[in-house]
PDB file of N, CA and C in Angstrom:
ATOM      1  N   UNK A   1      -3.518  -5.622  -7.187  1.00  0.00           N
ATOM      2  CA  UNK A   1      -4.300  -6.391  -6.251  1.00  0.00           C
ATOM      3  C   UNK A   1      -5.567  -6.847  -6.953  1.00  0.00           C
ATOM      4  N   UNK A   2      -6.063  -8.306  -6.971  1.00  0.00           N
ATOM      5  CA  UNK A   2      -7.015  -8.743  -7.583  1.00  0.00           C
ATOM      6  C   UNK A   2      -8.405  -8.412  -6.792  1.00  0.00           C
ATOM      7  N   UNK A   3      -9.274  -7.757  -7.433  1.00  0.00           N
ATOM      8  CA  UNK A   3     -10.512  -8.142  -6.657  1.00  0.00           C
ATOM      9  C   UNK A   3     -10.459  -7.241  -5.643  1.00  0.00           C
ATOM     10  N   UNK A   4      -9.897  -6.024  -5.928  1.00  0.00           N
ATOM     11  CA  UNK A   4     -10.192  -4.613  -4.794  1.00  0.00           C
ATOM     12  C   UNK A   4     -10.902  -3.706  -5.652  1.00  0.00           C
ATOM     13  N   UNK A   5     -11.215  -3.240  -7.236  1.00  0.00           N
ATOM     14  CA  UNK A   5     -11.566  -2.909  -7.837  1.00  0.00           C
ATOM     15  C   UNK A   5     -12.575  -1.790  -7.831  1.00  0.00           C
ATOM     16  N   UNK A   6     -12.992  -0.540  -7.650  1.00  0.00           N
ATOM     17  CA  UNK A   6     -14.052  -0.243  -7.212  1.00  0.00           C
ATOM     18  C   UNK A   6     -14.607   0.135  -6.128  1.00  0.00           C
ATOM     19  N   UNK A   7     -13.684   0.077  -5.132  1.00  0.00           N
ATOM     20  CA  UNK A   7     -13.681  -0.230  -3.605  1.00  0.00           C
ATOM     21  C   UNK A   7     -13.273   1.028  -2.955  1.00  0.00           C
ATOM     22  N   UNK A   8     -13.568   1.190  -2.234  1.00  0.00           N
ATOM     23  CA  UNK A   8     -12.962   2.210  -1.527  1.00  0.00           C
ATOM     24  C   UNK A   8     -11.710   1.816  -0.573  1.00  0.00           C
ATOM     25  N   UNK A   9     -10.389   1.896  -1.172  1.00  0.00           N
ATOM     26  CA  UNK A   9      -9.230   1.535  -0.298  1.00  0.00           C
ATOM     27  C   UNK A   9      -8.443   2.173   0.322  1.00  0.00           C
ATOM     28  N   UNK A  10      -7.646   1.666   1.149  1.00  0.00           N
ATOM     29  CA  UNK A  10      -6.608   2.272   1.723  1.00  0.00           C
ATOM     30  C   UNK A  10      -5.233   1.241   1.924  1.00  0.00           C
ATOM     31  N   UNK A  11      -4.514   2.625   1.777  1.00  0.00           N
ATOM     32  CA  UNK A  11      -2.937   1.831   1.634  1.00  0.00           C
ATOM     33  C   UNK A  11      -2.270   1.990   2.880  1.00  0.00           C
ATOM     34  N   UNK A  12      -1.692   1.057   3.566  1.00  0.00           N
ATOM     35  CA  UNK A  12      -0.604   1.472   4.321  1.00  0.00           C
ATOM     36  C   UNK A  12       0.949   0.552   4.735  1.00  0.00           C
ATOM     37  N   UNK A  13       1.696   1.641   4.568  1.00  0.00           N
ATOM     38  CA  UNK A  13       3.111   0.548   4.428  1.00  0.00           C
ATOM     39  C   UNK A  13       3.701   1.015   5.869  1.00  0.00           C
ATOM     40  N   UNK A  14       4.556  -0.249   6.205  1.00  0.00           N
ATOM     41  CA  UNK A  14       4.817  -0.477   7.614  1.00  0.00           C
ATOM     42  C   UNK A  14       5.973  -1.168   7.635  1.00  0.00           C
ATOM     43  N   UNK A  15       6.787  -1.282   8.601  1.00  0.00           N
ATOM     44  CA  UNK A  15       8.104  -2.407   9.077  1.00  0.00           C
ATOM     45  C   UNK A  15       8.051  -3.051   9.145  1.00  0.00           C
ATOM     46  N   UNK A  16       9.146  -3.880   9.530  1.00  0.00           N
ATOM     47  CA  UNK A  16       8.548  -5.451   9.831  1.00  0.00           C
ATOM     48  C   UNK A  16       8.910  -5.327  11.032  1.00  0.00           C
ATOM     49  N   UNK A  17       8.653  -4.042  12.006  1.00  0.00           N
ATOM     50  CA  UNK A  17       8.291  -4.267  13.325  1.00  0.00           C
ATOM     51  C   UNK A  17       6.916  -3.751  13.348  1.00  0.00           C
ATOM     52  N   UNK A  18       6.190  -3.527  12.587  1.00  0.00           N
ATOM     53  CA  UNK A  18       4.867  -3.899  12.126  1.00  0.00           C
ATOM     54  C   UNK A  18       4.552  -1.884  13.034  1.00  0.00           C
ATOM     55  N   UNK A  19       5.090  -1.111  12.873  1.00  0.00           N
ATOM     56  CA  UNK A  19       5.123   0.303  13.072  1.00  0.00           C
ATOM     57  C   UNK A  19       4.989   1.088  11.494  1.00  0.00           C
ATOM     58  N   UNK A  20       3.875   1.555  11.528  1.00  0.00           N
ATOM     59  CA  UNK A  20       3.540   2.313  10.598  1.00  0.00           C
ATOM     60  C   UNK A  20       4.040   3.455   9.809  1.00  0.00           C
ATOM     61  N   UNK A  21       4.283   3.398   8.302  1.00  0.00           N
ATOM     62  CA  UNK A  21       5.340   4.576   7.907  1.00  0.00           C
ATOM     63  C   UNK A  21       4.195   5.349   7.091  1.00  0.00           C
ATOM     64  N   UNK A  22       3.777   5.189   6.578  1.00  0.00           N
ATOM     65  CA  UNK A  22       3.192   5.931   5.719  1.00  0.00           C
ATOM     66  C   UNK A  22       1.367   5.327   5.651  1.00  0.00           C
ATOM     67  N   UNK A  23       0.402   5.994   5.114  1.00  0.00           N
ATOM     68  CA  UNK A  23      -1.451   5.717   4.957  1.00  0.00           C
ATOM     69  C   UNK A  23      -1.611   6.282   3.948  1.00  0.00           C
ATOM     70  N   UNK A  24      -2.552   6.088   3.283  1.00  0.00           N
ATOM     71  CA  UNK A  24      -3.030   6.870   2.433  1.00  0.00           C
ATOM     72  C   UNK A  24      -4.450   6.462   1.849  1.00  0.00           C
ATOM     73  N   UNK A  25      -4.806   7.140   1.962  1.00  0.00           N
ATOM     74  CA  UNK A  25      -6.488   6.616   1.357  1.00  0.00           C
ATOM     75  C   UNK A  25      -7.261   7.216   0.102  1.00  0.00           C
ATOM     76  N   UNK A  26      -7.301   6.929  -1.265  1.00  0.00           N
ATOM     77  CA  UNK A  26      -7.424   7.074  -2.145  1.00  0.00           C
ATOM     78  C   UNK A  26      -8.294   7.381  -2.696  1.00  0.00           C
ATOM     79  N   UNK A  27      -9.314   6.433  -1.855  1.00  0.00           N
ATOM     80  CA  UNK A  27     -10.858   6.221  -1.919  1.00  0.00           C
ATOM     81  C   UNK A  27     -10.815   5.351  -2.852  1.00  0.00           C
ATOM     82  N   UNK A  28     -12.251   5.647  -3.839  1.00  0.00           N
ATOM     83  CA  UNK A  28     -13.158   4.535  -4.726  1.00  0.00           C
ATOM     84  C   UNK A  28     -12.005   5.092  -6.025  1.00  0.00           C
ATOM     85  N   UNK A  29     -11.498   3.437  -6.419  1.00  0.00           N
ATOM     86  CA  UNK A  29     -10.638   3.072  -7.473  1.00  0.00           C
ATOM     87  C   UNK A  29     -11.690   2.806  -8.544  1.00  0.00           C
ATOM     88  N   UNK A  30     -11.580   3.037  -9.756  1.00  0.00           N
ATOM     89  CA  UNK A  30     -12.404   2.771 -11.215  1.00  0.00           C
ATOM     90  C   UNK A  30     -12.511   1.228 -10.896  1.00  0.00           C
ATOM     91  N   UNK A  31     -13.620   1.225 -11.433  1.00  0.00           N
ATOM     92  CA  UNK A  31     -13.433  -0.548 -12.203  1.00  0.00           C
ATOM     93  C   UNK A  31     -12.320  -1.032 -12.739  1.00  0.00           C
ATOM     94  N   UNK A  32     -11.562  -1.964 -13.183  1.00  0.00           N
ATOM     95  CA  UNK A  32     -10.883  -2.356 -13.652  1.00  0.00           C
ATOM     96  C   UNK A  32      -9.536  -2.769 -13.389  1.00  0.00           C
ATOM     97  N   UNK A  33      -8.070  -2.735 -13.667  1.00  0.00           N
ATOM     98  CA  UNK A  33      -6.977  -2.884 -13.542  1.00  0.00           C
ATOM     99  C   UNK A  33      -6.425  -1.392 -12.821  1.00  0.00           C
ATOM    100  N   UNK A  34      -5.910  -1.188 -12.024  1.00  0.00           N
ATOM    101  CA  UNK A  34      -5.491   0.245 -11.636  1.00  0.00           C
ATOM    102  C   UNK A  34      -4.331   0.273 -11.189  1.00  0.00           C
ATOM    103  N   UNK A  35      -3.045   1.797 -11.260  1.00  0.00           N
ATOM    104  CA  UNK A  35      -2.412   1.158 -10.917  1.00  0.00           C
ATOM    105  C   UNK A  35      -1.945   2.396  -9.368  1.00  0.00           C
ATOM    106  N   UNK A  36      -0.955   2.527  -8.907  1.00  0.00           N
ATOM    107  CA  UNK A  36      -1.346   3.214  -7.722  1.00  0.00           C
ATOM    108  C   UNK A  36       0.246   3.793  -6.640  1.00  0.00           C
ATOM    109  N   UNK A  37       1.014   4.851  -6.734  1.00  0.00           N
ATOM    110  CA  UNK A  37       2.054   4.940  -6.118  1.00  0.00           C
ATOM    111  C   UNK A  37       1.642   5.467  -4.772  1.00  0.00           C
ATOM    112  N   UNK A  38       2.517   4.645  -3.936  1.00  0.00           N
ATOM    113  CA  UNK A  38       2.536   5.526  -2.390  1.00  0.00           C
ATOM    114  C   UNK A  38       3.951   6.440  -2.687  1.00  0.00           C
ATOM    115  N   UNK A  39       3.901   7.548  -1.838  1.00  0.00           N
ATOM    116  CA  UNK A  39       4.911   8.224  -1.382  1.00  0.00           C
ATOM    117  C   UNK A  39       5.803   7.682  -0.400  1.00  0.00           C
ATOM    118  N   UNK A  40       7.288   7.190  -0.783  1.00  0.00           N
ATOM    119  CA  UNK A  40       8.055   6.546   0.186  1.00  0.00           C
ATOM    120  C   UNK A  40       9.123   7.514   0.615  1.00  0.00           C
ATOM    121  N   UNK A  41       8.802   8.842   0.058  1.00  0.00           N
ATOM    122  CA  UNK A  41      10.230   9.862   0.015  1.00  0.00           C
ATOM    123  C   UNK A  41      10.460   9.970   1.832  1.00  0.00           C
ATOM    124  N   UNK A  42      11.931   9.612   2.327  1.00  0.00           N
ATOM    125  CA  UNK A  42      12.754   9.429   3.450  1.00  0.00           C
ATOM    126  C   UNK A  42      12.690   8.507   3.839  1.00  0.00           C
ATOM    127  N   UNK A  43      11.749   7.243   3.206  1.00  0.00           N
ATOM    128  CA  UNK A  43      12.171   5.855   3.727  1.00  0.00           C
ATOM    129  C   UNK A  43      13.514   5.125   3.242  1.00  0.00           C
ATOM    130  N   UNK A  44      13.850   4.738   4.487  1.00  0.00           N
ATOM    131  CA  UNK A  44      15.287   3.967   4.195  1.00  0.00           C
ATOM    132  C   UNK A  44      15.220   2.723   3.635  1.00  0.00           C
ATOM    133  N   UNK A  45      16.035   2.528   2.712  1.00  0.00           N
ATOM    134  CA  UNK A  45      16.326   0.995   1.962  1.00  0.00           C
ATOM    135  C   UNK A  45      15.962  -0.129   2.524  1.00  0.00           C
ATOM    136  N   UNK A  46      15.362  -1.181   2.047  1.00  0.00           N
ATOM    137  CA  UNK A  46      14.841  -2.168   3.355  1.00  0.00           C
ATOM    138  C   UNK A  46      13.439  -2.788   2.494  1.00  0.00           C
ATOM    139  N   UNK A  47      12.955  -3.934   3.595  1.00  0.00           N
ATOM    140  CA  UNK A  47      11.570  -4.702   2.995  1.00  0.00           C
ATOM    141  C   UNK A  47      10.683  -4.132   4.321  1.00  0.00           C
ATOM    142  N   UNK A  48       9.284  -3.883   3.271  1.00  0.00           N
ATOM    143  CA  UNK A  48       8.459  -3.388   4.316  1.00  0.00           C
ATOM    144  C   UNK A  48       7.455  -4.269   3.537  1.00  0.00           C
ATOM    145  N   UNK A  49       6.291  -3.557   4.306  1.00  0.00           N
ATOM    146  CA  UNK A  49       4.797  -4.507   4.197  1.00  0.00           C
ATOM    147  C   UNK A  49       4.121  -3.729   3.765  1.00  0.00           C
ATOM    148  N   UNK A  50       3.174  -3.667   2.647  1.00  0.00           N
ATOM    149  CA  UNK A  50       1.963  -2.620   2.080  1.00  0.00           C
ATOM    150  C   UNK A  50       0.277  -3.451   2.293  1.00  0.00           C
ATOM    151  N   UNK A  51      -0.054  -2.896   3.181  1.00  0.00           N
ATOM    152  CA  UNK A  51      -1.627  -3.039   3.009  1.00  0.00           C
ATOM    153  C   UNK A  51      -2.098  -2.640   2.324  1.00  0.00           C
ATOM    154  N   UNK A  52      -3.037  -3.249   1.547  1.00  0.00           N
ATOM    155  CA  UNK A  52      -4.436  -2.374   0.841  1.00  0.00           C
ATOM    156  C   UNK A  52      -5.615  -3.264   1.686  1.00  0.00           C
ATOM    157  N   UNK A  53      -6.469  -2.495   1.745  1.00  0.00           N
ATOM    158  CA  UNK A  53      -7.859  -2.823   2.672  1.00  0.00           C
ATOM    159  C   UNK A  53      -8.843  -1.986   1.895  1.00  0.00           C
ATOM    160  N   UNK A  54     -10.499  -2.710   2.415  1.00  0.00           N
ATOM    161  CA  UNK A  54     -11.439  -1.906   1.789  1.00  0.00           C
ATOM    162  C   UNK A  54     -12.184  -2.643   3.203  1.00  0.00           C
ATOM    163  N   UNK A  55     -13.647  -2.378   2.889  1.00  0.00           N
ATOM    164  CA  UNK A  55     -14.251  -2.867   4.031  1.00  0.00           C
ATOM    165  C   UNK A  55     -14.585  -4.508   4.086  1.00  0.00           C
ATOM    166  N   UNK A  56     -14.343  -5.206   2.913  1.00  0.00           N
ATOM    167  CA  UNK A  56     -14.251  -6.379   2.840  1.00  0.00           C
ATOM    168  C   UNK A  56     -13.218  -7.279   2.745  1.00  0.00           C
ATOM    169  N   UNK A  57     -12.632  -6.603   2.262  1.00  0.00           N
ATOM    170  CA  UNK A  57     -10.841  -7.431   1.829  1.00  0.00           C
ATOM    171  C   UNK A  57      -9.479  -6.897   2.451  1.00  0.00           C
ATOM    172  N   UNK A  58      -8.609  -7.448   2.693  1.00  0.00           N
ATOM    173  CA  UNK A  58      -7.094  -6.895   2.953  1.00  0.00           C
ATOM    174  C   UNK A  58      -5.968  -7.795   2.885  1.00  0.00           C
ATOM    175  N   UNK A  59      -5.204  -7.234   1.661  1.00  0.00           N
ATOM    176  CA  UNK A  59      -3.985  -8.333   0.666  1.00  0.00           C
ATOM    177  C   UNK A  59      -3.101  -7.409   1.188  1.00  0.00           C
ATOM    178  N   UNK A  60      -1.895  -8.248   2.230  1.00  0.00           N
ATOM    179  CA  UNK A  60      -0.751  -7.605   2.509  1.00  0.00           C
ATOM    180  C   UNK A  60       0.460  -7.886   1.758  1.00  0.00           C
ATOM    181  N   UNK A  61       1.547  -7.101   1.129  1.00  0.00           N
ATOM    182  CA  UNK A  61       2.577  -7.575   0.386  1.00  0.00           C
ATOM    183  C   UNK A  61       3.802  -7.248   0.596  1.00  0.00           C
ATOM    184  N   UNK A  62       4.339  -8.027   0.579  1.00  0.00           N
ATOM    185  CA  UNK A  62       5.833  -7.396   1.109  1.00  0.00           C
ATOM    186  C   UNK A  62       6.512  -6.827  -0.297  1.00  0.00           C
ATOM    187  N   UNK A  63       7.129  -5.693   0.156  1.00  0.00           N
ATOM    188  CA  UNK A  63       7.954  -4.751  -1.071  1.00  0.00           C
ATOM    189  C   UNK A  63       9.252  -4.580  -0.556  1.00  0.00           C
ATOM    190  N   UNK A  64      10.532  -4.691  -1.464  1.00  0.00           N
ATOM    191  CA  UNK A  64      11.753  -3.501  -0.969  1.00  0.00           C
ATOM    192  C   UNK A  64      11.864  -2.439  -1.458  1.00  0.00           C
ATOM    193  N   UNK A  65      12.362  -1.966  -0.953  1.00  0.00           N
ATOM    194  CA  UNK A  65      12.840  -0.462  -1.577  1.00  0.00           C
ATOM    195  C   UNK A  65      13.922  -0.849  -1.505  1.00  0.00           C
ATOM    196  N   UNK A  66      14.505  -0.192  -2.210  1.00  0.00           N
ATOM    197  CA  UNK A  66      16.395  -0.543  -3.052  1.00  0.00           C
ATOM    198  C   UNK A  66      16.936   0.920  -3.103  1.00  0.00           C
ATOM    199  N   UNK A  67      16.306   2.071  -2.885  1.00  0.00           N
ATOM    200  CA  UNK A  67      17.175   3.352  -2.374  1.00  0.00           C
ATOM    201  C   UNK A  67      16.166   4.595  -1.821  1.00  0.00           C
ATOM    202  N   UNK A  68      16.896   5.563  -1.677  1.00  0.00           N
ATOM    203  CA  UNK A  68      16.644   6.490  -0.630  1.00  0.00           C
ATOM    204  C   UNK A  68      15.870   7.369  -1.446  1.00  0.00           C
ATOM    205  N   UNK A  69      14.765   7.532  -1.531  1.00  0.00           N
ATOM    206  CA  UNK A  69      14.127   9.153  -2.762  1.00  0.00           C
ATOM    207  C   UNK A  69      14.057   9.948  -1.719  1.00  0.00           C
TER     208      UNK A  69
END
């Protein structure tokens, strides 16, 4: 994500009935390029949506998952 850097963020991935699976809040990311796993273990195969937010910004992205961890 460009331009979250530093920030204090939070992640959260969701359905696309827009019902929440997972949050996580990381806090303050270093300066720079970072990189960042959520825990998807028992989500089922499928496209969901990942927020990242800080108190100024929020870039939503759509992801699939392609199997079951």
């Amino acid at each position: 994500m460009t331009g979250s850097t530093g920030k204090d963020l939070t992640f959260i991935l969701t359905d696309l009935t827009g019902r929440q699976l997972r949050a996580d809040r990381p806090g303050r990311m270093a300066d720079g390029l970072n990189a960042y796993s959520l825990d998807v273990t028992g989500v089922q195969p499928g496209v969901y949506s990942v927020t990242v937010s800080s108190a100024a910004t929020e870039t939503v992205t759509r992801i699939t998952i392609s199997f079951q961890a």
